[in-house]
PDB file of N, CA and C in Angstrom:
ATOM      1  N   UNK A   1      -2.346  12.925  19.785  1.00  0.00           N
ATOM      2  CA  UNK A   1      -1.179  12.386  19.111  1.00  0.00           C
ATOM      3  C   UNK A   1      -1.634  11.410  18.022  1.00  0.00           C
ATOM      4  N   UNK A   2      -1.302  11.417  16.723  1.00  0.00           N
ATOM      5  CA  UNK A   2      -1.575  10.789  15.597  1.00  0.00           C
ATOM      6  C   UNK A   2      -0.558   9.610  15.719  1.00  0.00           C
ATOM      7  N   UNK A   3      -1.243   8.075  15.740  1.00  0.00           N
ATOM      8  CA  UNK A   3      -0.421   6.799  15.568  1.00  0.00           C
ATOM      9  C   UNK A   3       0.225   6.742  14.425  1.00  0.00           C
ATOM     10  N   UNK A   4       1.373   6.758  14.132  1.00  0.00           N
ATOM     11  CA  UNK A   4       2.229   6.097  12.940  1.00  0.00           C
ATOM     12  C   UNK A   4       2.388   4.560  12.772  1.00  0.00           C
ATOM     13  N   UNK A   5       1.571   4.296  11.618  1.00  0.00           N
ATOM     14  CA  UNK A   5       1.413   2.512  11.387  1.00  0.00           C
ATOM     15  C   UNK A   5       3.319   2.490  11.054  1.00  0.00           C
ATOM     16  N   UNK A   6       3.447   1.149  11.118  1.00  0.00           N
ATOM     17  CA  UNK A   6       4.463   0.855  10.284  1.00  0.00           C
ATOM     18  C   UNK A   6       4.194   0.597   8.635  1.00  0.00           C
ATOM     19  N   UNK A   7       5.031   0.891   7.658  1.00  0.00           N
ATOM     20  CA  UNK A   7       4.664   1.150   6.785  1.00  0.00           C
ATOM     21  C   UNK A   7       3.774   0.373   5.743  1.00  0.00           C
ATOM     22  N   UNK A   8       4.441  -1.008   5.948  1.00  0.00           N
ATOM     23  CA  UNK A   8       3.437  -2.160   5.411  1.00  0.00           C
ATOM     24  C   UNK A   8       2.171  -1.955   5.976  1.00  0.00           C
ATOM     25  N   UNK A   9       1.586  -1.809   7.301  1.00  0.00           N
ATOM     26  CA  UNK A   9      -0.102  -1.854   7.939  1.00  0.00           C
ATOM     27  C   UNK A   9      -0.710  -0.567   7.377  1.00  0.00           C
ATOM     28  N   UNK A  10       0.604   0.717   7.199  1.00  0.00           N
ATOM     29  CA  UNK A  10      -0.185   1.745   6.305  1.00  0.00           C
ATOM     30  C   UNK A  10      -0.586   1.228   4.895  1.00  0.00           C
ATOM     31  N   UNK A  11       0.277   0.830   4.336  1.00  0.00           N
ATOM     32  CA  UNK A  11      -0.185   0.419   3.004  1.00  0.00           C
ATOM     33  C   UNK A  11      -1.338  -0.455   2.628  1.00  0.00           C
ATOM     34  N   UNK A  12      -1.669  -1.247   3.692  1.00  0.00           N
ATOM     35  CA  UNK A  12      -2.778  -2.173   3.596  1.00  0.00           C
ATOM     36  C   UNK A  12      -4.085  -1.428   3.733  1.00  0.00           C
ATOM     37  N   UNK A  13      -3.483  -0.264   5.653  1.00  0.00           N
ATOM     38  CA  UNK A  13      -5.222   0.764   5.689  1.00  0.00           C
ATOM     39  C   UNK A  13      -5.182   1.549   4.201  1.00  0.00           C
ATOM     40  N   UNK A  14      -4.309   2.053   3.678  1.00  0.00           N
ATOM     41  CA  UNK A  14      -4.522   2.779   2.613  1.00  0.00           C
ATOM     42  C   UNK A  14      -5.314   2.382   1.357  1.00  0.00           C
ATOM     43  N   UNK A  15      -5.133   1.141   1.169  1.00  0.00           N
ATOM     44  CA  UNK A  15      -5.516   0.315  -0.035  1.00  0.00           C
ATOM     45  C   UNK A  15      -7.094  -0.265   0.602  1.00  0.00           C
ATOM     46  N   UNK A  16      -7.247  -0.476   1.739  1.00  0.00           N
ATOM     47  CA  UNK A  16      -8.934  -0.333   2.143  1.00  0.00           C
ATOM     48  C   UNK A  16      -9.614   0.939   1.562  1.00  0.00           C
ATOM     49  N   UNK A  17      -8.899   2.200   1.664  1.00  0.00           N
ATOM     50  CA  UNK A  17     -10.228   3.187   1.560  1.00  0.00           C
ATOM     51  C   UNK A  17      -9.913   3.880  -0.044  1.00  0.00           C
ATOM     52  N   UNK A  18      -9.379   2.976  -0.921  1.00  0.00           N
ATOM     53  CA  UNK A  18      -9.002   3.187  -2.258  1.00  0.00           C
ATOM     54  C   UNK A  18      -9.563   2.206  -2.664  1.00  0.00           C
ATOM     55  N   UNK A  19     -10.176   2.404  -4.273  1.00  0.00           N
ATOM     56  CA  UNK A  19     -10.496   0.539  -5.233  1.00  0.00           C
ATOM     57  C   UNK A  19      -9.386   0.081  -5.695  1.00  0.00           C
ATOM     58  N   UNK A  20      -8.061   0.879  -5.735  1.00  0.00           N
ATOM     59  CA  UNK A  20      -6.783   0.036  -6.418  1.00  0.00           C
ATOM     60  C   UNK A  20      -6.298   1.307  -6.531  1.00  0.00           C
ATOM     61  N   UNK A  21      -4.606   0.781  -6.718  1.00  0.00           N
ATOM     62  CA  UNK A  21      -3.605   1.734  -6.932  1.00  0.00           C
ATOM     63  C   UNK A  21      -2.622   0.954  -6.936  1.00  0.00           C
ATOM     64  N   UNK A  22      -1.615   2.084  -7.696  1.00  0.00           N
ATOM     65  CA  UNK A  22      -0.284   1.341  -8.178  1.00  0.00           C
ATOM     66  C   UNK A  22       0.561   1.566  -7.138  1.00  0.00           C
ATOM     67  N   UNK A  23       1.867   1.545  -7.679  1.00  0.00           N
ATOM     68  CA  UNK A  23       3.009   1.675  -6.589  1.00  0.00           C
ATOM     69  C   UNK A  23       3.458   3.336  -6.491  1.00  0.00           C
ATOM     70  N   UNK A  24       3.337   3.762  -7.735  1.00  0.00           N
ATOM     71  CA  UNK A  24       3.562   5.361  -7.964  1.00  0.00           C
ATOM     72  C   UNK A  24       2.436   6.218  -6.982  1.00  0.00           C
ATOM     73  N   UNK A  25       1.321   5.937  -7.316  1.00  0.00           N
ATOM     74  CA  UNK A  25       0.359   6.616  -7.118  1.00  0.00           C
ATOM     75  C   UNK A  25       0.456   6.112  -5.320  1.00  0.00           C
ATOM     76  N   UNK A  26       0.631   4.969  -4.945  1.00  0.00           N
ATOM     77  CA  UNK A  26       1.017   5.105  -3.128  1.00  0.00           C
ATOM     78  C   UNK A  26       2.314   5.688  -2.629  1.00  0.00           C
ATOM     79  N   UNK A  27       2.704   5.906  -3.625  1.00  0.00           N
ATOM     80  CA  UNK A  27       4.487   6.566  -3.035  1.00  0.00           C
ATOM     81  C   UNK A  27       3.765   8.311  -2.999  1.00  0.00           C
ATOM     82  N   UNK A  28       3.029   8.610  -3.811  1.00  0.00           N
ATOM     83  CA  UNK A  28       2.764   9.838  -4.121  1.00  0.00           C
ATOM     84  C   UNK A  28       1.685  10.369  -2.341  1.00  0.00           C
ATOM     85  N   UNK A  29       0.834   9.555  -2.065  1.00  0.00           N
ATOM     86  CA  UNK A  29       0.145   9.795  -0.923  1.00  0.00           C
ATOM     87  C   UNK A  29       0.812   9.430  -0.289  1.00  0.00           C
ATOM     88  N   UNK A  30       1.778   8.704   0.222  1.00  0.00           N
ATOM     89  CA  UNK A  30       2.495   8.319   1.241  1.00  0.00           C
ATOM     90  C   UNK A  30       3.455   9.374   1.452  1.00  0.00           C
ATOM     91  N   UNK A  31       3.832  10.622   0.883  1.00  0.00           N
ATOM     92  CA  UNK A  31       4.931  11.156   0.663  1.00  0.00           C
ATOM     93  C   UNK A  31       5.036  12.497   1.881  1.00  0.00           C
ATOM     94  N   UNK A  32       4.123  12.737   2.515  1.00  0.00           N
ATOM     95  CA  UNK A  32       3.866  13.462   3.661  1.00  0.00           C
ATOM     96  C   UNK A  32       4.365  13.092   4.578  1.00  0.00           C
ATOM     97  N   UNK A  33       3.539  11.565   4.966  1.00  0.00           N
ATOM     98  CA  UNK A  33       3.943  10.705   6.018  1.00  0.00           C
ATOM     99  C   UNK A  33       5.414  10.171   6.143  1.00  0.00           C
ATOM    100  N   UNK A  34       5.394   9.705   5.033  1.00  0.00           N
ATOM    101  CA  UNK A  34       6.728   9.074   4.849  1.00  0.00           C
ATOM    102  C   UNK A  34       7.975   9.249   3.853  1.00  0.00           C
ATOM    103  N   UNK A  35       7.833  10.648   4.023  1.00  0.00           N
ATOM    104  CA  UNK A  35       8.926  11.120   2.999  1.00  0.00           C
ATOM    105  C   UNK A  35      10.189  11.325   2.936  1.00  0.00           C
ATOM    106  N   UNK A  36      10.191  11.414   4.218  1.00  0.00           N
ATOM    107  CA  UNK A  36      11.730  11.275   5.044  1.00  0.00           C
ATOM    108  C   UNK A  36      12.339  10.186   5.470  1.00  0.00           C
ATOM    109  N   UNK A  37      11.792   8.933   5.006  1.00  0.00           N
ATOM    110  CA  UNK A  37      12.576   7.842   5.633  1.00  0.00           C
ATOM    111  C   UNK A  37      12.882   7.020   3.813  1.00  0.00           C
ATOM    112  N   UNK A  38      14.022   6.279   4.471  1.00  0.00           N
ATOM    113  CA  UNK A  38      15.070   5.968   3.196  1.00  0.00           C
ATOM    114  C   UNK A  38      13.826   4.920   2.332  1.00  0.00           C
ATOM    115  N   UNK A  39      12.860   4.181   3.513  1.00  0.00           N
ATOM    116  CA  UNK A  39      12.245   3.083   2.952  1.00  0.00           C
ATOM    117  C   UNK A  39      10.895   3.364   2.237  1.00  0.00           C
ATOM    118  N   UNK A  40      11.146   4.389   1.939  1.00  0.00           N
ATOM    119  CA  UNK A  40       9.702   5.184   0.473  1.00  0.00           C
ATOM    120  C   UNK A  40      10.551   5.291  -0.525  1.00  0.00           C
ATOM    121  N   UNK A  41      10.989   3.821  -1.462  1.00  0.00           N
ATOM    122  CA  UNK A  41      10.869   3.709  -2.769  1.00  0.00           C
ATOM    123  C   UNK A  41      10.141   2.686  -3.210  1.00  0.00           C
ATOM    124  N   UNK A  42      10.100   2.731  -4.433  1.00  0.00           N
ATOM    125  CA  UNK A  42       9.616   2.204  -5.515  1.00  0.00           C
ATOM    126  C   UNK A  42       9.770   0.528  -4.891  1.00  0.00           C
ATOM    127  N   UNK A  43      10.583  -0.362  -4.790  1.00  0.00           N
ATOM    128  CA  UNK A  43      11.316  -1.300  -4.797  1.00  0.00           C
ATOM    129  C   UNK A  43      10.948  -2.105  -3.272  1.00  0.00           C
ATOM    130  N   UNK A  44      10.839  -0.688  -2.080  1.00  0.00           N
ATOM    131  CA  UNK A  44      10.597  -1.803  -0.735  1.00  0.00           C
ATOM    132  C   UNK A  44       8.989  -1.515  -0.749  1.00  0.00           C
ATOM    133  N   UNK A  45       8.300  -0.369  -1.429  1.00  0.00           N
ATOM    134  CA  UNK A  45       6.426  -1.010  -1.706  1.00  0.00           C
ATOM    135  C   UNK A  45       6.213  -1.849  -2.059  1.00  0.00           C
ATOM    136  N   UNK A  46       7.000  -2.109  -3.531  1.00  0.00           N
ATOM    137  CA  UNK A  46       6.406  -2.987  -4.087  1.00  0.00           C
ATOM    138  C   UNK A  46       6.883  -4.328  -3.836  1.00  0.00           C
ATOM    139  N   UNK A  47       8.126  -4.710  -2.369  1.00  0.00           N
ATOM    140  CA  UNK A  47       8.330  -5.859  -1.828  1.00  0.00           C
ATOM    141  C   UNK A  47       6.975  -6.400  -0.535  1.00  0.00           C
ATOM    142  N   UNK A  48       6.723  -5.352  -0.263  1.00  0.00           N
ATOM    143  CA  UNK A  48       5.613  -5.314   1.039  1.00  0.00           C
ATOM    144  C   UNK A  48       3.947  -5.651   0.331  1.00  0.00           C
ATOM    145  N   UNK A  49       4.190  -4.973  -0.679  1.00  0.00           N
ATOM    146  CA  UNK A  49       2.621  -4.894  -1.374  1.00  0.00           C
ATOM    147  C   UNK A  49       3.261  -6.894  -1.941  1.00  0.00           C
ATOM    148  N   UNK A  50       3.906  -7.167  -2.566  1.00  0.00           N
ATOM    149  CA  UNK A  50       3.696  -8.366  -2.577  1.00  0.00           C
ATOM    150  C   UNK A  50       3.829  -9.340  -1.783  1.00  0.00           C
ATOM    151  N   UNK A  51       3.881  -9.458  -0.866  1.00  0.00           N
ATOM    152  CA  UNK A  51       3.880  -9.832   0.597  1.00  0.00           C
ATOM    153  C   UNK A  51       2.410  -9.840   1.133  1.00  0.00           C
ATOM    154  N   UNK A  52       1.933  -8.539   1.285  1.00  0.00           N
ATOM    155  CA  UNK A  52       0.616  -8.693   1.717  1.00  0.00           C
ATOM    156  C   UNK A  52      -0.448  -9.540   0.429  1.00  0.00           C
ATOM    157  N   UNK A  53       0.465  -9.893  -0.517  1.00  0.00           N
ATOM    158  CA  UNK A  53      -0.686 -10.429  -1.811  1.00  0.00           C
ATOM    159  C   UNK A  53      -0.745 -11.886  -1.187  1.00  0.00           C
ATOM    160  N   UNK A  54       1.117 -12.458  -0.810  1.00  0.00           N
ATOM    161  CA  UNK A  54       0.935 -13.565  -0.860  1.00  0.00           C
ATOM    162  C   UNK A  54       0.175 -14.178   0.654  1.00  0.00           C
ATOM    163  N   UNK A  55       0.171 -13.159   1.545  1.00  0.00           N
ATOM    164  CA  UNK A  55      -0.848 -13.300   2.789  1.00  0.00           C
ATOM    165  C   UNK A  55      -2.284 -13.305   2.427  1.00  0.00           C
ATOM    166  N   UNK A  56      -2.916 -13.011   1.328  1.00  0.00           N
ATOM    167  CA  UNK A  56      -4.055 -13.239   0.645  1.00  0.00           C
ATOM    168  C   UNK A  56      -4.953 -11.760   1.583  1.00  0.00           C
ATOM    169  N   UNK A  57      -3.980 -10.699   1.809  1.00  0.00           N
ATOM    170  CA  UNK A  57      -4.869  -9.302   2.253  1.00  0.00           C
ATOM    171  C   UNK A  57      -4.661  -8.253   1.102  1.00  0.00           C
ATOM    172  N   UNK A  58      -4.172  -8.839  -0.001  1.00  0.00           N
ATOM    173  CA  UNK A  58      -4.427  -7.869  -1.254  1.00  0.00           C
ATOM    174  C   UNK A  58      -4.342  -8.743  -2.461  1.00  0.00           C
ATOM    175  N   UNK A  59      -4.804  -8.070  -3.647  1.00  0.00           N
ATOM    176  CA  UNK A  59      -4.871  -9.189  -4.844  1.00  0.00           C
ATOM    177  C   UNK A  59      -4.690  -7.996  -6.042  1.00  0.00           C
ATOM    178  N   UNK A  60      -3.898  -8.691  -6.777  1.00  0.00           N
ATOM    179  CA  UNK A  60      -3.741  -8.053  -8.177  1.00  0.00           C
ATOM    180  C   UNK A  60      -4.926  -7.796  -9.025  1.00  0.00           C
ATOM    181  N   UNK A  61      -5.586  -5.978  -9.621  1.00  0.00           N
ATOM    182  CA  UNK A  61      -6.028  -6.246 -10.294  1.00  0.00           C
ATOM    183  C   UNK A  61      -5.208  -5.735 -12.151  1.00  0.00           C
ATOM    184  N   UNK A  62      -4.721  -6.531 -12.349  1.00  0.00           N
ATOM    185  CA  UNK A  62      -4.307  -6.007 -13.445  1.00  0.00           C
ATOM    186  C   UNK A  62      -3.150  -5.275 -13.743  1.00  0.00           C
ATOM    187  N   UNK A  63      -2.543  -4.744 -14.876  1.00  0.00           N
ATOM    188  CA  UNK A  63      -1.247  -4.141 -14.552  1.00  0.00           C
ATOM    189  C   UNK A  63      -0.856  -3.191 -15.986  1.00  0.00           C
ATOM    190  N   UNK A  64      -0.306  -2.284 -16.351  1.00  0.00           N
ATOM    191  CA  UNK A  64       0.128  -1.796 -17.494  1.00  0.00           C
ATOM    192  C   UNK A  64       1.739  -1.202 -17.991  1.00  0.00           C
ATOM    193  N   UNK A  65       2.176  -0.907 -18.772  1.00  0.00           N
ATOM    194  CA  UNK A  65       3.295  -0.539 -19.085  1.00  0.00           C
ATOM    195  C   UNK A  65       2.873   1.243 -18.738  1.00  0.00           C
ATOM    196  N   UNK A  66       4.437   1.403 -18.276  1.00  0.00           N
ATOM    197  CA  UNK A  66       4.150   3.150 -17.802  1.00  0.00           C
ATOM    198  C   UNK A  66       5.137   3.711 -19.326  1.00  0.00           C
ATOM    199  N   UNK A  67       5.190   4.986 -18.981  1.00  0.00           N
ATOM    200  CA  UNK A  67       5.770   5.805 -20.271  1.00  0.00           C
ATOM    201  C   UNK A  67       7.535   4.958 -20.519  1.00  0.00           C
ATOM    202  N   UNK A  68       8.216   4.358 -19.634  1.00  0.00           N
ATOM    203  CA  UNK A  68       9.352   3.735 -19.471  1.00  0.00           C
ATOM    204  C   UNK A  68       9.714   2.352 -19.790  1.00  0.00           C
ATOM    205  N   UNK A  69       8.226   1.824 -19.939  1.00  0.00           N
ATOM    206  CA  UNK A  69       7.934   0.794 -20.283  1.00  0.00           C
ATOM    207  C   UNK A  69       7.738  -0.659 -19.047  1.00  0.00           C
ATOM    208  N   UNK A  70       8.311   0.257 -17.322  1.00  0.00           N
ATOM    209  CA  UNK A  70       8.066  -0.425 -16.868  1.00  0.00           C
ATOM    210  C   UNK A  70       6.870  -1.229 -16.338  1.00  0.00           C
ATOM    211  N   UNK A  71       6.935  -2.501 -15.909  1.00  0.00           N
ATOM    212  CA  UNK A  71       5.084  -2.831 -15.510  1.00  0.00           C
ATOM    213  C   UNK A  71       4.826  -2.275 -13.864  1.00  0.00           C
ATOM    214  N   UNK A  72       3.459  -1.625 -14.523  1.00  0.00           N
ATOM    215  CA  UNK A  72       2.644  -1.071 -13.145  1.00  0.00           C
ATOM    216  C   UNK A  72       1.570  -1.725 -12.988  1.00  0.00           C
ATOM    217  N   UNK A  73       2.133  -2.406 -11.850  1.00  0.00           N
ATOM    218  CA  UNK A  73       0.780  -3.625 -10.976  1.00  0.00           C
ATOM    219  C   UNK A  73       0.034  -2.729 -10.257  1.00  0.00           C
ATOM    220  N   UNK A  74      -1.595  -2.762 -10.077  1.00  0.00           N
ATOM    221  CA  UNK A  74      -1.976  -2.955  -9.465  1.00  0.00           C
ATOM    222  C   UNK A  74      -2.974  -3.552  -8.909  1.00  0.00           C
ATOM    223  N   UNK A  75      -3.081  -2.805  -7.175  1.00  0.00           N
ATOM    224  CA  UNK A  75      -2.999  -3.538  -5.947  1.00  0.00           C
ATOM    225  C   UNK A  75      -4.747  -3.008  -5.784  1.00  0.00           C
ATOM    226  N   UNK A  76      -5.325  -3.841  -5.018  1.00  0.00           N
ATOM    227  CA  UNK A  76      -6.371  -3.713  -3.952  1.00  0.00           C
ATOM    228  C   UNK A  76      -6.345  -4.621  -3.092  1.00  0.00           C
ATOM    229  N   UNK A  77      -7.715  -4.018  -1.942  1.00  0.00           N
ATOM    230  CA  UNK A  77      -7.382  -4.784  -0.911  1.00  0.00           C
ATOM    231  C   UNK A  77      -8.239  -6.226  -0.941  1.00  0.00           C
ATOM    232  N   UNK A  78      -8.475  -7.287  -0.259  1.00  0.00           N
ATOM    233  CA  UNK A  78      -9.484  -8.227  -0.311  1.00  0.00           C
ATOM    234  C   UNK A  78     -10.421  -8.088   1.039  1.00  0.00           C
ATOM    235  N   UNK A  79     -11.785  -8.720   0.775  1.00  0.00           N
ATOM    236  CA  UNK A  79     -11.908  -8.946   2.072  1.00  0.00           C
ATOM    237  C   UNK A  79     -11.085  -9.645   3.026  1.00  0.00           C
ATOM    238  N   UNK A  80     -10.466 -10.313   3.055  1.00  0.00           N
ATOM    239  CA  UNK A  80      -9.420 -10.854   4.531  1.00  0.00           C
ATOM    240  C   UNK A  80      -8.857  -9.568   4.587  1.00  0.00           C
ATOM    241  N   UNK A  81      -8.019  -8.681   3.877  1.00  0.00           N
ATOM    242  CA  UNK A  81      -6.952  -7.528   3.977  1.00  0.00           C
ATOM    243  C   UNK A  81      -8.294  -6.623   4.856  1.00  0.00           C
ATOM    244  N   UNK A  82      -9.453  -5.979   4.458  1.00  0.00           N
ATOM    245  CA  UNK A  82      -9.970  -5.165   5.242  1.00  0.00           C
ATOM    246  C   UNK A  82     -10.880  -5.853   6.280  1.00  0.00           C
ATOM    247  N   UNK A  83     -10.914  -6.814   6.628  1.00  0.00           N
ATOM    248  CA  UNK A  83     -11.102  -7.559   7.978  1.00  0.00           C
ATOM    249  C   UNK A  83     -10.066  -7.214   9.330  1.00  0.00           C
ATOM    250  N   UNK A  84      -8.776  -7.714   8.524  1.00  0.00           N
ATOM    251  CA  UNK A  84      -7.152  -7.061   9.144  1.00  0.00           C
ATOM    252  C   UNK A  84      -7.322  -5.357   9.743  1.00  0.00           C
ATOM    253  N   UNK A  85      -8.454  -4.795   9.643  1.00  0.00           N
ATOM    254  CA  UNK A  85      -8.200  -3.258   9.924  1.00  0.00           C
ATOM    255  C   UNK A  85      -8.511  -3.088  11.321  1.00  0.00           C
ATOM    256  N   UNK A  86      -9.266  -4.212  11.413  1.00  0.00           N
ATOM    257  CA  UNK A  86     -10.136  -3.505  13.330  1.00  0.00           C
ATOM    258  C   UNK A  86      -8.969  -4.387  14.115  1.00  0.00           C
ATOM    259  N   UNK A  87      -7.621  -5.155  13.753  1.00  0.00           N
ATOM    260  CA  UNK A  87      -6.369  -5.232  14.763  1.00  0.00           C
ATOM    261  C   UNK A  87      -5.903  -4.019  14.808  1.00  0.00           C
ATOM    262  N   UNK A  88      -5.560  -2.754  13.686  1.00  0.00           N
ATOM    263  CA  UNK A  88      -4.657  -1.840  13.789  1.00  0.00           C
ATOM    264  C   UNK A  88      -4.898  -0.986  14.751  1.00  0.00           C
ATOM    265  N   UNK A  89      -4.766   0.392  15.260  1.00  0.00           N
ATOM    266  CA  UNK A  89      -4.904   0.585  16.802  1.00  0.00           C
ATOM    267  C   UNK A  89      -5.105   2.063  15.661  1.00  0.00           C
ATOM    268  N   UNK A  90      -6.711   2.747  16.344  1.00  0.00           N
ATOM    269  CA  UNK A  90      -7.406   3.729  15.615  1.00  0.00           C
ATOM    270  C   UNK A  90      -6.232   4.716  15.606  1.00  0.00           C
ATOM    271  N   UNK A  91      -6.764   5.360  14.313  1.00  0.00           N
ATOM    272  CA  UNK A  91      -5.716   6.717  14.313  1.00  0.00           C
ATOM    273  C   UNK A  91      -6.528   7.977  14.192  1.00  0.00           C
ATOM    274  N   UNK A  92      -5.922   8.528  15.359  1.00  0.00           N
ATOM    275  CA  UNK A  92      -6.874  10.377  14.800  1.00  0.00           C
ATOM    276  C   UNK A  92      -6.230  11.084  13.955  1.00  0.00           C
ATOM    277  N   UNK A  93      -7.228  11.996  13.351  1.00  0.00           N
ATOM    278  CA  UNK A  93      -6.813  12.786  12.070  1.00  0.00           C
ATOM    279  C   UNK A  93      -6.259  14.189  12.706  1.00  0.00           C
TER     280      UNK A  93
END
């Protein structure tokens, strides 16, 4: 049986085994897992991803305007954020 993180602790393991990513590009891998639930948009990532910034387990690197002009932050993890990985409870593939 494969563990389902809650979605914020996914987003944090996710951003460990990545150097950075935006909010698009985690909605896009997340979209298997979590494609069916109302809380895969744009708006509650990028409330959680700043949340885990201000817990000091992720840090901004940088950010750009997308074709819409909106700003795309992104995210990696820090060392404290991938320290945080050996609490989560292993998951098989």
């Amino acid at each position: 049986m494969t563990i389902r993180l809650p979605l914020r602790f996914r987003l944090l393991e996710l951003l460990c085994e990545l150097p950075s990513a935006t909010v698009p590009e985690l909605m896009a891998r997340l979209q298997r897992e979590y494609g069916g639930e109302r809380q895969l948009r744009a708006s509650v990532l990028l409330g959680h991803l700043l949340s885990l910034r201000a817990a000091g387990l992720l840090e901004d690197r940088g950010g750009s305007l997308d074709s819409d002009g909106s700003l795309l932050l992104v995210f990696a993890a820090t060392e404290a954020g991938r320290a945080r990985l050996k609490y989560l409870p292993r998951r098989r593939s």
